[in-house]
Protein backbone atom coordinates (compact mmCIF):
# COMPACT_ATOMS: atom_id res chain seq x y z
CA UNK A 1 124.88 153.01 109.22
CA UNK A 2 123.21 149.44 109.24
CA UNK A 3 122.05 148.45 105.72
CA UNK A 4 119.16 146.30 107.21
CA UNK A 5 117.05 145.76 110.55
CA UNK A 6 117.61 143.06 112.68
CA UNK A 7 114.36 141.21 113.87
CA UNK A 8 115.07 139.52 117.61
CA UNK A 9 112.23 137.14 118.80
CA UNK A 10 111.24 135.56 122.32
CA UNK A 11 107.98 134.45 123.27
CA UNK A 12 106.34 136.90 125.78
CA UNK A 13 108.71 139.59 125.27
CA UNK A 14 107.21 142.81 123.69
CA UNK A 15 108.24 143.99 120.18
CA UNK A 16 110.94 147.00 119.59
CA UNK A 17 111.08 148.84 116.69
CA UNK A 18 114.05 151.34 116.03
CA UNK A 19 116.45 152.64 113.98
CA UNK A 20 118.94 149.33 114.46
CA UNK A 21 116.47 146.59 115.82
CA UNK A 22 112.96 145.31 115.44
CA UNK A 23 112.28 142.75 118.27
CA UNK A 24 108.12 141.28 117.29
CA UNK A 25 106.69 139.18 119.81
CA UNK A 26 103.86 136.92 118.19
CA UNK A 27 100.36 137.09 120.20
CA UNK A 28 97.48 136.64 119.71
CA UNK A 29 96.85 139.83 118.96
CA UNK A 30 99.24 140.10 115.76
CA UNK A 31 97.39 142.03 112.58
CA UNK A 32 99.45 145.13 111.56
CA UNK A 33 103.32 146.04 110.42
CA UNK A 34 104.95 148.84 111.51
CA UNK A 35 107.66 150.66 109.38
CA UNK A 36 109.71 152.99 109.92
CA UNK A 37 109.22 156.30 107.75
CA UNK A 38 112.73 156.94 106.01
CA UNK A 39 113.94 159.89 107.82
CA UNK A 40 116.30 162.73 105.70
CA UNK A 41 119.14 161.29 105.25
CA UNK A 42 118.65 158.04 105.87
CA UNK A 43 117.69 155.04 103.59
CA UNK A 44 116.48 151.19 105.07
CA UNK A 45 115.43 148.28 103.61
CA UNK A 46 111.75 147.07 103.97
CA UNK A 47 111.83 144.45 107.05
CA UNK A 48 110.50 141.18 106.91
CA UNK A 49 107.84 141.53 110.19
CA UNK A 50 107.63 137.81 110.54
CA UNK A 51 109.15 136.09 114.10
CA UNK A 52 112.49 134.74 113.82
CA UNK A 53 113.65 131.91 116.07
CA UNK A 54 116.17 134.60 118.08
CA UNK A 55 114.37 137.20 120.44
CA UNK A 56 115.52 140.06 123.13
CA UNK A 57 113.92 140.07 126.11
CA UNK A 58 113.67 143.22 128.53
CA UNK A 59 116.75 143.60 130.12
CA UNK A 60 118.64 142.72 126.20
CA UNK A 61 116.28 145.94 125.63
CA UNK A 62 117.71 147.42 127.95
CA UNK A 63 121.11 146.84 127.11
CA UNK A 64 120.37 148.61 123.78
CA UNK A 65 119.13 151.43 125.58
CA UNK A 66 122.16 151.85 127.77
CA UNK A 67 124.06 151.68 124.32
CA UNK A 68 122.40 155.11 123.54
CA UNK A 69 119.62 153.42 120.82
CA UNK A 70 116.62 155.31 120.37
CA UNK A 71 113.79 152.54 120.65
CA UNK A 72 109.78 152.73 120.07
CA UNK A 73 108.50 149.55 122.05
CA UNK A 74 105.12 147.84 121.09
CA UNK A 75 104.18 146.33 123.81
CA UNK A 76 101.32 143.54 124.39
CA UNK A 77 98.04 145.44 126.02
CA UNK A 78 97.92 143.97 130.00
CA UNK A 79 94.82 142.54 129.75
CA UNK A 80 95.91 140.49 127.14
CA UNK A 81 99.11 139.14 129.06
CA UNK A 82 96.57 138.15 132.22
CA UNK A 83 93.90 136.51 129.53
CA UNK A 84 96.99 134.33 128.33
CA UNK A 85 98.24 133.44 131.94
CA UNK A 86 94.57 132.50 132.61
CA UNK A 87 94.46 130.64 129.54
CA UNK A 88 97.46 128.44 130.61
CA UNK A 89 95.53 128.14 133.56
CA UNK A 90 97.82 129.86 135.94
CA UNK A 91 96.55 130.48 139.71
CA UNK A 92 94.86 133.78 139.35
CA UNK A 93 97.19 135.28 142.63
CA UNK A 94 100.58 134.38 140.31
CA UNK A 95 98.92 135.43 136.73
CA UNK A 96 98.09 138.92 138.27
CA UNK A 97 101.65 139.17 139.90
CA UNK A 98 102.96 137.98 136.56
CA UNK A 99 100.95 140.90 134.55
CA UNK A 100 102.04 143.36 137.02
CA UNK A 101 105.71 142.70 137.00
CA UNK A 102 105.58 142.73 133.35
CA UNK A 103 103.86 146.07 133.69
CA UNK A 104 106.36 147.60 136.61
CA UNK A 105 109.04 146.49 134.33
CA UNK A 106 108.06 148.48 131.16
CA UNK A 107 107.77 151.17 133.66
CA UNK A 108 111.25 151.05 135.18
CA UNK A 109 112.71 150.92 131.89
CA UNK A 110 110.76 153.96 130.53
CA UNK A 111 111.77 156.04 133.49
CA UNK A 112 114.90 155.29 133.17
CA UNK A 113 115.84 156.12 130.00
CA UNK A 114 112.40 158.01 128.68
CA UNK A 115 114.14 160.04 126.24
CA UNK A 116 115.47 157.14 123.99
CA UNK A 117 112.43 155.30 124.61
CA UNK A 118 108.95 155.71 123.33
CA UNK A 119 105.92 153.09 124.35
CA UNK A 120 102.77 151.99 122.38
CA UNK A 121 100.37 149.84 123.32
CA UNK A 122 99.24 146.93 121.10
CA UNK A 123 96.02 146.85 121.38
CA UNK A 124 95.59 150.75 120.94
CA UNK A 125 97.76 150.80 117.79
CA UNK A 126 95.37 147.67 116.17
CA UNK A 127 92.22 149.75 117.07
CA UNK A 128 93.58 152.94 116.44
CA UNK A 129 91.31 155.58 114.88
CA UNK A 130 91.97 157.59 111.95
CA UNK A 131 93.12 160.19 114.07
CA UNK A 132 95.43 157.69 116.43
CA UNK A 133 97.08 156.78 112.82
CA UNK A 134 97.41 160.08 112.25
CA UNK A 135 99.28 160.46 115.67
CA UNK A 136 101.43 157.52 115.00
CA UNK A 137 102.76 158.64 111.37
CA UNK A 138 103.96 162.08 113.30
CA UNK A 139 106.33 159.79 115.36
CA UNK A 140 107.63 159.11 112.32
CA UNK A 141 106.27 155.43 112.26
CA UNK A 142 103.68 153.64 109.14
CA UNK A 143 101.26 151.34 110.14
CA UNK A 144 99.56 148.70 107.59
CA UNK A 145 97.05 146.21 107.69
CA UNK A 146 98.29 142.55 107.41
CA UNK A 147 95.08 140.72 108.82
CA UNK A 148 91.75 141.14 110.93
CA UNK A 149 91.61 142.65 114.33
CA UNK A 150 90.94 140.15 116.71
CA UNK A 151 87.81 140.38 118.48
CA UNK A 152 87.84 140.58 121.92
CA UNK A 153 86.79 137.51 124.19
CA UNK A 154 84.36 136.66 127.40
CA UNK A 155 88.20 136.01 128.83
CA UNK A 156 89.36 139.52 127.58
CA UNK A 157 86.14 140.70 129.82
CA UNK A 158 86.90 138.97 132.50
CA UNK A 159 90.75 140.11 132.73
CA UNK A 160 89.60 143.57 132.44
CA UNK A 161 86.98 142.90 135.40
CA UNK A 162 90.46 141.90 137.17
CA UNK A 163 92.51 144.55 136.78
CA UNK A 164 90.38 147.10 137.78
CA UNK A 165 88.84 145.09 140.70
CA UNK A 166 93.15 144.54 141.79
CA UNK A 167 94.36 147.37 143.09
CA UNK A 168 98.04 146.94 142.92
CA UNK A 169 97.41 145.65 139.02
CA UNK A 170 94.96 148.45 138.32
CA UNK A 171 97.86 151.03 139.85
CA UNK A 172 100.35 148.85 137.20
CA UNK A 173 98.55 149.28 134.29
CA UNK A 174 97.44 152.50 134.61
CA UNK A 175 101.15 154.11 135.21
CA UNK A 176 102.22 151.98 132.05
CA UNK A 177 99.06 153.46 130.17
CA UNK A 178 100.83 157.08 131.38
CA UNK A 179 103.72 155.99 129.92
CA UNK A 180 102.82 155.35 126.39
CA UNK A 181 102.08 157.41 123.66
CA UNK A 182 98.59 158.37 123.70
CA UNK A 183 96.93 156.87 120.41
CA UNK A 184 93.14 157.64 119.83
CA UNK A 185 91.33 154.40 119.87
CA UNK A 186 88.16 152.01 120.24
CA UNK A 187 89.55 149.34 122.03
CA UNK A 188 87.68 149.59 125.06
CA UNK A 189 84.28 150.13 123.33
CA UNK A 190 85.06 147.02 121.43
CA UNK A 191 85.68 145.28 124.54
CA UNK A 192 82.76 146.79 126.00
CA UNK A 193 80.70 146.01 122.96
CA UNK A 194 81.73 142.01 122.45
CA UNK A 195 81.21 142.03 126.36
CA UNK A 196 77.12 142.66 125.04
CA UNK A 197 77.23 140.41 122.31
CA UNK A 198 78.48 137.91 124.73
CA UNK A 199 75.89 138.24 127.39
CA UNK A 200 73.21 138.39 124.87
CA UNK A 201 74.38 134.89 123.63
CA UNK A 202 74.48 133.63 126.88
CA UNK A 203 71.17 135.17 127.76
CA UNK A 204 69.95 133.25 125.00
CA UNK A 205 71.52 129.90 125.72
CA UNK A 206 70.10 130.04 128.71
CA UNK A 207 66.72 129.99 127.53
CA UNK A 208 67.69 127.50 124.58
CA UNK A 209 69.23 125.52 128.05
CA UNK A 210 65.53 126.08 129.98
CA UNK A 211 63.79 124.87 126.91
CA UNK A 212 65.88 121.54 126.59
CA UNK A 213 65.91 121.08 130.51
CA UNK A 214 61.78 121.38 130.03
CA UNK A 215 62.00 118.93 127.08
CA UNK A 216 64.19 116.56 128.99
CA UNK A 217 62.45 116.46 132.33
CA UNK A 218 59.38 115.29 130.00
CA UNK A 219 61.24 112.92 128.22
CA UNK A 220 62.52 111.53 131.61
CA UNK A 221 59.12 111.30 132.94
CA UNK A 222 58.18 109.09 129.69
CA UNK A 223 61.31 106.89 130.27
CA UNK A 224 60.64 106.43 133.80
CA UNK A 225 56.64 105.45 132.50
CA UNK A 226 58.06 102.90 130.08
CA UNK A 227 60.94 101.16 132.31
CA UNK A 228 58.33 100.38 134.80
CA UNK A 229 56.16 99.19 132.07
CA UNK A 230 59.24 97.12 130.68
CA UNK A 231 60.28 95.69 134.29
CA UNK A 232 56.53 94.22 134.85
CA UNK A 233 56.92 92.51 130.96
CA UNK A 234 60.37 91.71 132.36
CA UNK A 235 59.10 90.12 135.43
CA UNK A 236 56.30 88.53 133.28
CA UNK A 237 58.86 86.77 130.84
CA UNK A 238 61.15 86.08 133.79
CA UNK A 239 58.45 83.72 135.26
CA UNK A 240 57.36 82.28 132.03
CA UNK A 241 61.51 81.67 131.39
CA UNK A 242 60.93 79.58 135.29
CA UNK A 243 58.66 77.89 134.13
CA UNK A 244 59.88 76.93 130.30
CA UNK A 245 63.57 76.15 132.36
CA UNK A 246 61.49 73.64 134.38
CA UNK A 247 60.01 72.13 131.90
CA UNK A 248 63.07 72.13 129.81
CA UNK A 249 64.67 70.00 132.92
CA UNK A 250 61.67 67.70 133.01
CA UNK A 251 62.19 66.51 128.96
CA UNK A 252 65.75 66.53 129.18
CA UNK A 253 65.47 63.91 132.16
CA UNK A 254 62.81 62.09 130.04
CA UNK A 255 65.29 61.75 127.15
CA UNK A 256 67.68 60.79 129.10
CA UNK A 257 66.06 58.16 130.50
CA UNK A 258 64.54 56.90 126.98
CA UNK A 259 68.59 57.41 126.06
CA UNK A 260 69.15 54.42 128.26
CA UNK A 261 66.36 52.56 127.24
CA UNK A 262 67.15 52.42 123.71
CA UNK A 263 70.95 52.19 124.16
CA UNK A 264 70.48 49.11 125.87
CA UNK A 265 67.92 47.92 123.18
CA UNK A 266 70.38 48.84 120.80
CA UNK A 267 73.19 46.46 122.65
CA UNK A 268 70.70 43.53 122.75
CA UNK A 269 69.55 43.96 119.18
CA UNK A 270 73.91 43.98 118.41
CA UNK A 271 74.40 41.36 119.75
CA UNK A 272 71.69 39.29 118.49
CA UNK A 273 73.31 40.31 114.84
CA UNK A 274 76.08 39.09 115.93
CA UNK A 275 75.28 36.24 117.13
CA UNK A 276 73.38 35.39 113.77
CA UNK A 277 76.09 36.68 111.84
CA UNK A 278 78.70 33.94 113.89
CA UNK A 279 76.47 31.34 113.28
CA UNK A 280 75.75 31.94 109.30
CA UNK A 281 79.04 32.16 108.83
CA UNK A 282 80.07 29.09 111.04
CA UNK A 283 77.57 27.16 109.24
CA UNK A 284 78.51 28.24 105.83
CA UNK A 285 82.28 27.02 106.60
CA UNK A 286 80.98 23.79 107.95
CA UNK A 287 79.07 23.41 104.99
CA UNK A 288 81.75 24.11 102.39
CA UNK A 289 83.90 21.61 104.55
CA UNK A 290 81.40 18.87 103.91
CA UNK A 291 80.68 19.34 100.17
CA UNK A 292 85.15 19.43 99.68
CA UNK A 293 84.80 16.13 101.72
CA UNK A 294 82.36 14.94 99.79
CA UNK A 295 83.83 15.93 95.98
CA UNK A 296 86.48 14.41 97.21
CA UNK A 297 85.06 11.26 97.92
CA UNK A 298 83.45 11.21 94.58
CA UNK A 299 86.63 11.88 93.16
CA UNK A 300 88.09 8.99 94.47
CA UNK A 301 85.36 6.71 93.79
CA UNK A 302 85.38 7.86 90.55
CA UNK A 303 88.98 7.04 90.20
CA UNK A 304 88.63 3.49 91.39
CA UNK A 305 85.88 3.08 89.09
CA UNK A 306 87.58 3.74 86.28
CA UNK A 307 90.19 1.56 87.69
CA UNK A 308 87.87 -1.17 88.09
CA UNK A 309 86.45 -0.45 84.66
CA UNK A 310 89.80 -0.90 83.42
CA UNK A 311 90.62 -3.63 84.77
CA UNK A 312 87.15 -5.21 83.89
CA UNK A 313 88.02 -4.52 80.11
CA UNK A 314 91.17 -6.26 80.43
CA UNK A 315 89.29 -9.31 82.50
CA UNK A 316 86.67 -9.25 80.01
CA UNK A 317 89.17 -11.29 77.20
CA UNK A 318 89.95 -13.76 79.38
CA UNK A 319 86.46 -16.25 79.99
CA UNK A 320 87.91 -18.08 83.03
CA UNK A 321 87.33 -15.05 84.93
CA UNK A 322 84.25 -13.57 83.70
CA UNK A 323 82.35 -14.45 86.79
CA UNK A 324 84.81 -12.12 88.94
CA UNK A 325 84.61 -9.23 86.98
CA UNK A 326 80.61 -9.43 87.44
CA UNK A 327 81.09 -9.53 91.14
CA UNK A 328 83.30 -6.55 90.83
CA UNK A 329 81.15 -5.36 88.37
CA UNK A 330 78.43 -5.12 91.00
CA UNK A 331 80.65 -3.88 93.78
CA UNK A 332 81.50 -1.08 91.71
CA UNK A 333 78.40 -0.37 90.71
CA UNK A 334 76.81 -0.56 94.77
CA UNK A 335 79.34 1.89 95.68
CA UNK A 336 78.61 4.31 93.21
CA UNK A 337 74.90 4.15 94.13
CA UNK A 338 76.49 4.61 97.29
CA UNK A 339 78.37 7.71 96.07
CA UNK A 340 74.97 9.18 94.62
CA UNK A 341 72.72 9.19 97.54
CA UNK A 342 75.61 10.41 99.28
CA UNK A 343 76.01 13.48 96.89
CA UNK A 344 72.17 13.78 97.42
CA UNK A 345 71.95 14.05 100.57
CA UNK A 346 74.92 16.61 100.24
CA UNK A 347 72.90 18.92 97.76
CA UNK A 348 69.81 18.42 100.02
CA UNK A 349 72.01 19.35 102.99
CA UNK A 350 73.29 22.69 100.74
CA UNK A 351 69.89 23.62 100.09
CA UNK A 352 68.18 23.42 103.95
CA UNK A 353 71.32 25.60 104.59
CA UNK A 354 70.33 28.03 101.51
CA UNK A 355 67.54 28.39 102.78
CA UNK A 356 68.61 29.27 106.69
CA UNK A 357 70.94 31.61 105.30
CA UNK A 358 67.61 33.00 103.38
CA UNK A 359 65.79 33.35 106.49
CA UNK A 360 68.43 34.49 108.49
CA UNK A 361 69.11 36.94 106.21
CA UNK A 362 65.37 37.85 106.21
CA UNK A 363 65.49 37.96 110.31
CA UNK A 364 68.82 40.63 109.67
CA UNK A 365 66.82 42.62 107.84
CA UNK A 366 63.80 42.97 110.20
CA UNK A 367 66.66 43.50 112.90
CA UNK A 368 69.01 46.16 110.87
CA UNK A 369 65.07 48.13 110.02
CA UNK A 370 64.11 48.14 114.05
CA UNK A 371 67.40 49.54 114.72
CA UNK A 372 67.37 52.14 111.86
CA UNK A 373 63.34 53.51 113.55
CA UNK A 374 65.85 53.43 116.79
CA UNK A 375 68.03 55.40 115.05
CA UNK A 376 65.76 57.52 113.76
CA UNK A 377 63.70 58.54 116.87
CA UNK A 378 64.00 61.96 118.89
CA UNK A 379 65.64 60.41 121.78
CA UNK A 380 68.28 58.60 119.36
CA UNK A 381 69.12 61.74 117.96
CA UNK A 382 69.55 63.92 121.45
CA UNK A 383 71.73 61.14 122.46
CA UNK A 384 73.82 61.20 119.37
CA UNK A 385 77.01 63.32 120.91
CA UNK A 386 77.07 60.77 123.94
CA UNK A 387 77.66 57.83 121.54
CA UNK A 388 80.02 59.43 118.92
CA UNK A 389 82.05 60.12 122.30
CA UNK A 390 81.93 56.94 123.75
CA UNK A 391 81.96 55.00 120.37
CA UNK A 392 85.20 56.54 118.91
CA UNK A 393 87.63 54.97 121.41
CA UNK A 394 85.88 51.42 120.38
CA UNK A 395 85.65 52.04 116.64
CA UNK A 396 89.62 53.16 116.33
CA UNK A 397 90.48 49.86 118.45
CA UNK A 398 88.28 47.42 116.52
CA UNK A 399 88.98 49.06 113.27
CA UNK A 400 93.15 48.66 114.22
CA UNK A 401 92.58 44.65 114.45
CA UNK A 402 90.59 44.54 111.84
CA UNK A 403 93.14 46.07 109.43
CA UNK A 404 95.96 44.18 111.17
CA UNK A 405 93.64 40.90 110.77
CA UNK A 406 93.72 41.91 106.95
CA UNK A 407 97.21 42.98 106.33
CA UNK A 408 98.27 38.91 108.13
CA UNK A 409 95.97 37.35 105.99
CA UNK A 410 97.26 39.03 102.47
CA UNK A 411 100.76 38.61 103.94
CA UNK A 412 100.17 34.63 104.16
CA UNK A 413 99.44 34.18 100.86
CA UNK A 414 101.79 33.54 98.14
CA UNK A 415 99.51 35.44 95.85
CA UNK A 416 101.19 39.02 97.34
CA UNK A 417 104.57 39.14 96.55
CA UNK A 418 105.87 42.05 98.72
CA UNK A 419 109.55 42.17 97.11
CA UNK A 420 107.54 41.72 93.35
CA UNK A 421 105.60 45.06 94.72
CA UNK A 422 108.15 47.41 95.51
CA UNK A 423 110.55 46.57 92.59
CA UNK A 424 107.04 46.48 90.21
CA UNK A 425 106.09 50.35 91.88
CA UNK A 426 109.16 52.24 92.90
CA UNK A 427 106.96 55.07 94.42
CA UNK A 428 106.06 52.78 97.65
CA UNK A 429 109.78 52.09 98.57
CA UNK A 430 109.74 55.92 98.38
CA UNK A 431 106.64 56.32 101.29
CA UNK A 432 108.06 54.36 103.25
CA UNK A 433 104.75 52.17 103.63
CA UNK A 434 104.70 48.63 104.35
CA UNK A 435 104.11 46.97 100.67
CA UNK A 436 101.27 44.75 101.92
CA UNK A 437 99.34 48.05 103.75
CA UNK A 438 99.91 50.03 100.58
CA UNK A 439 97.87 47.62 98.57
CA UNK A 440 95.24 46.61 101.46
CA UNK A 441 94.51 50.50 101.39
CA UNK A 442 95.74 52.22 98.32
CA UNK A 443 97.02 50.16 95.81
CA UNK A 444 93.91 47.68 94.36
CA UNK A 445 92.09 51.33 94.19
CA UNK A 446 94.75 52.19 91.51
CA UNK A 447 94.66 48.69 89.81
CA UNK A 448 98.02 47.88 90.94
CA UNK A 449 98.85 44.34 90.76
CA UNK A 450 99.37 42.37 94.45
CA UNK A 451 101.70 40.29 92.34
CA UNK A 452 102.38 38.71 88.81
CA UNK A 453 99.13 36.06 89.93
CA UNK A 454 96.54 37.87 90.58
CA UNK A 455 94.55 40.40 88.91
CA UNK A 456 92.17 42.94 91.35
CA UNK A 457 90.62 44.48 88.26
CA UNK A 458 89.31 41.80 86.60
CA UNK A 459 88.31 39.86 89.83
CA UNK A 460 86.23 42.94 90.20
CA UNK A 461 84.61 43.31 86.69
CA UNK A 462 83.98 39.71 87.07
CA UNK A 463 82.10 39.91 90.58
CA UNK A 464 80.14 43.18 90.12
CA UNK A 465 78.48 42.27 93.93
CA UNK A 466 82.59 41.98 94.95
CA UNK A 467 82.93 45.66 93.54
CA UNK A 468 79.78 47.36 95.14
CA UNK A 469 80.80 46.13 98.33
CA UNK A 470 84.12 48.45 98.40
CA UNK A 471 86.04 45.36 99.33
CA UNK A 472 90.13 44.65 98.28
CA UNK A 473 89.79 42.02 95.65
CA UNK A 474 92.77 40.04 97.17
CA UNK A 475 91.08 39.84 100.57
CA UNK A 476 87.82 38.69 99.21
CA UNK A 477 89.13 36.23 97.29
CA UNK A 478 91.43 34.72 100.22
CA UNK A 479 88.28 35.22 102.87
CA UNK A 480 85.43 34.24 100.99
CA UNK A 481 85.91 34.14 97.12
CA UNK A 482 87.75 30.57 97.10
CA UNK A 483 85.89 28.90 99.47
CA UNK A 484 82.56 29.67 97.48
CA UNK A 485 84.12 29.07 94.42
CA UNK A 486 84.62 31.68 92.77
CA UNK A 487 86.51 31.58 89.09
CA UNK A 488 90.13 32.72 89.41
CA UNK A 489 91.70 35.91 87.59
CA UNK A 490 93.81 34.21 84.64
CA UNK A 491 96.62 35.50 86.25
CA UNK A 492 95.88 33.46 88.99
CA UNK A 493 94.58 30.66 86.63
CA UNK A 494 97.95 30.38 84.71
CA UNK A 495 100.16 30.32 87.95
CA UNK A 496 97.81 27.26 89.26
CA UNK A 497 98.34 25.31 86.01
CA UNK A 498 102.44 25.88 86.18
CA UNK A 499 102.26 24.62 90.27
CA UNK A 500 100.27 21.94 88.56
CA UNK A 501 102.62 20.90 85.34
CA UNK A 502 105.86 21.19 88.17
């Protein structure tokens, strides 16, 4: 005696149930257990029903069989093997071939060993009536509900429709019907019945379907009303897009052209600055060389005056030579009227150039506020991409020699002390900048110290015109501060008066 059943499992083989083995086949159609009733004598434990991963498949069952195994076999209904092939959308020719081999097969197995072997249909033992239960317990066999019966489908319908319009099928299925155990059921009615159900819905989505089709054939007619209705606006706005695009042109070739215009005004109206700009400032040099020549004339006829004076006082004790000292006396004092009108005309000569530099300044002005209504018209502005692309090249190069211009200038002067710099701020050996750039561009912003001379900071508190100008102290001093004489920083102040005492 075997303690417990064995469950076998194979997808699309049928289930067996007997005394030894219990092979389920999982469809579709899987809602009830079926135990075995303990017989006298015998005592099994309850079987677990669900699929295991191992299966037998027909001729396995028949190798039971041949072992002398009395079997009940609960077979899948035909219809539903055929809805299945369908479903896996098998050629119909092969999927009823398929159904009726599996059919024939059952058959051939049941004939040949019919009195070990008992058959029952699936689908009659799910819809089996009271009395089909009934019939079913007398075989010895319990059936119990585990979930719903499935419902049958449109598909189920239609694989019925096939097997009775096939005749070879239809002569299949109906030998394996004779074959099983005759169970009362209401399988067919519920085919039958869903089969109603089915066409009612359908009926009824058809007329849901002749509804919408109505709906949609007005809706078309609307659409097709408003596209034309769009397409004239559309060919409306396409000609009034023409014509804006034209116009569009037109202006564009108008600013362009006023582009020119004032981009060769502006070049004229440059280079008259310039122009004034070189002249101011050559006139301004010329004029500080003058007055140096001329301080320095007074300073030497002041010298020889008080040398004459000098040696008048000594002259002046000794009578025999009183009448040369007068005549020296009067030289002296000739040249020094000399001296005066000369430092006259020298202040006159400052002031008529004050007063150019007033006027050109004046004539800069008008100039810089012509260029700035340039500037500041519609045409200037449209063109403004075109110059900031053909002005950077320019700018970079000019602003390179100006900066290079600088850096010589602050590198000529002893009042930058490059090796004084480096060893004063560690942190620009470190950069790796050149001392003298460092300072032209970073260093008098952070009050560093170009050497132990000069001091940026208080040249700037000092000059308060010097500081709103954004200009390097250093560099001011060397282009422009010592020429218009401009007090020292009393760094620079004490270094002059050692040079001076050496």
């Amino acid at each position: 005696m075997v303690g417990k059943l064995e469950i076998f499992w194979r997808k699309e083989m049928v289930r067996v149930v007997s005394l030894k083995h219990l092979a389920i086949r999982e469809s579709l159609a899987k809602r009830r257990s079926v135990e075995l009733i303990e017989e006298a004598g015998e005592s099994f434990e309850k079987v677990d029903l669900a699929p295991n991963e191992e299966c037998i498949s027909i001729e396995e069952l028949t190798s039971l069989l041949k072992q002398g195994i009395k079997c009940f076999v609960l077979y899948p209904s035909p219809e539903v093997i055929l809805e299945e092939h369908l479903d896996r959308e098998l050629e119909l020719e092969k999927a009823v071939h398929l159904t009726a081999s599996y059919s024939e097969d059952l058959v051939s197995v049941y004939k040949n060993y019919r009195k070990q072997l008992k058959l029952l249909n699936e689908c009659h033992v799910d819809y089996a009536t009271t009395k089909g239960i009934e019939s079913i317990h007398q075989l010895g066999l319990r059936v119990t509900n585990l979930r719903p019966i499935r419902s049958a489908t449109t598909a189920t319908t239609l694989a019925l429709h096939i097997i009775k319009s096939h005749n070879e099928l239809n002569r299949a299925v109906n030998t394996l019907d004779g074959c099983s155990v005759v169970i009362n059921n209401s399988w067919k009615e519920s085919v039958v019945e869903q089969s109603v159900a089915n066409l009612k819905e359908l009926r009824k989505s058809q007329i849901n379907k002749d509804s919408i089709i109505s709906k949609l054939e007005k809706m078309n007619k609307k659409a097709e009303a408003e596209k034309a209705d769009l397409m004239s606006q559309l060919d409306e706005k396409s000609q009034e897009a023409k014509l804006h695009l034209t116009q569009l042109v037109e202006i564009q070739e108008q600013l362009e052209r006023q582009a020119q215009s004032h981009k060769a005004d502006k070049r004229e109206l440059q280079n008259q600055i310039d122009e004034l700009l070189e002249k101011s400032v050559d006139e301004k040099l010329e004029l500080a060389i003058e007055n140096k020549l001329l301080l320095n004339q007074i300073f030497n006829l002041q010298a020889e005056l008080e040398a004459y004076f000098t040696t008048l006082k000594q002259s002046e004790a000794k009578n025999t030579k009183e009448h040369e000292n007068v005549l020296v006396k009067n030289e002296l004092i000739t040249k020094l009227k000399l001296a005066e009108r000369q430092l006259k005309i020298a202040d006159k000569q400052v002031k008529e150039l004050s007063k150019s530099e007033r006027l050109l300044s004046v004539e800069l002005r008008h100039v810089k506020s012509e260029l700035a209504s340039i500037r500041s018209s519609v045409a200037w502005k449209a063109s403004k991409p075109v110059r900031v692309l053909t002005s950077a090249v320019s700018k970079t190069k000019t602003k390179n020699r100006k900066i290079q211009a600088d850096l010589d200038i602050i590198n000529s002067s002893d009042l930058f002390d490059a090796e004084w710099y480096v060893k004063t701020y560690p942190d620009v050996k470190k950069s790796g900048i050149d001392p003298a750039e460092h300072y032209l561009n970073f260093g008098w912003l952070e009050g560093r110290y170009p050497s132990q001379y000069f001091d940026g900071t208080w040249y700037l508190n000092r000059y308060p015109d010097v500081s709103q100008s954004d200009t390097n102290p250093l560099l001011h001093y060397l282009k422009f501060g010592k020429d218009e004489g401009r007090l020292q920083s009393p760094k620079l102040l004490e270094h002059n008066k050692k040079k001076s005492t050496r």
